[in-house]
Protein backbone atom coordinates (compact mmCIF):
# COMPACT_ATOMS: atom_id res chain seq x y z
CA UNK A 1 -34.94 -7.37 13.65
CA UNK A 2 -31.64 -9.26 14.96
CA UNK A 3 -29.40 -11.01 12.55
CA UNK A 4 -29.41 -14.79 12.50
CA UNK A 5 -26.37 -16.70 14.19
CA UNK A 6 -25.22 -19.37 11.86
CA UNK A 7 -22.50 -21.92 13.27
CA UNK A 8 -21.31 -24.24 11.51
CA UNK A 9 -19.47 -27.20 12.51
CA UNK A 10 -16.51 -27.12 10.56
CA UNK A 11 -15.91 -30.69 10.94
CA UNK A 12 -18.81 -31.94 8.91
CA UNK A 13 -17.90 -29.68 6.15
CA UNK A 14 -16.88 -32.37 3.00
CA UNK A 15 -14.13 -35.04 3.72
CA UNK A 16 -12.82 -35.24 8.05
CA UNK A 17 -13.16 -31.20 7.52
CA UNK A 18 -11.05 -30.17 4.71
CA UNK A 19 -13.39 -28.48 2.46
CA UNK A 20 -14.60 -24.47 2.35
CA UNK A 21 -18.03 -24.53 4.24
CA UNK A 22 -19.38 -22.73 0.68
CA UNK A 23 -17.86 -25.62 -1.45
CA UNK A 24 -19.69 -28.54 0.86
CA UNK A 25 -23.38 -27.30 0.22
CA UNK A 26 -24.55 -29.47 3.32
CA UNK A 27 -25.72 -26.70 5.28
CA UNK A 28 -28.10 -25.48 2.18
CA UNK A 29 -29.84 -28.73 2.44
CA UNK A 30 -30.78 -28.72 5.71
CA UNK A 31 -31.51 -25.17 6.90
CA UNK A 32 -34.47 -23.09 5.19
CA UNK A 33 -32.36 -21.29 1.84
CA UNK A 34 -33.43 -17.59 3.47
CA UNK A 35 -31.06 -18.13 6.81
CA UNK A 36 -28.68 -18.22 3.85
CA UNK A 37 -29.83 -15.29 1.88
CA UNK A 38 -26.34 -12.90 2.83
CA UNK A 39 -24.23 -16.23 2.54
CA UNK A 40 -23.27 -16.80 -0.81
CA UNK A 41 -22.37 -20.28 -1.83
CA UNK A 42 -19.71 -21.19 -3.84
CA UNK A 43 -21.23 -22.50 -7.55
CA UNK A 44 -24.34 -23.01 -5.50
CA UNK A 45 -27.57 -23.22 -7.87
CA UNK A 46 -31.29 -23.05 -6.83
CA UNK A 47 -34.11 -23.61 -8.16
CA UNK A 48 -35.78 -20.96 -9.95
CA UNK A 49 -39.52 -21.03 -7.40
């Protein structure tokens, strides 16, 4: 099994670009939460399933 490639486009990341990728939560929201499983998130909480 290969890892998964995540890019992000640092430009959508909070205000013009100016805020830590793990601080802007946007990506979270929009990919499945397991792509994200090895990428913690800064004060990010989910739901207990």
């Amino acid at each position: 099994m290969s890892k998964t490639k995540i890019r992000i486009d640092y430009s959508k990341c909070g205000e013009n670009g100016k805020v830590d990728p793990r601080d802007c939560h946007k990506c979270l929201e929009v990919c499945d939460p397991c792509v994200f499983l090895m990428h913690e998130a800064l004060g990010y909480k989910e739901e207990d399933p």
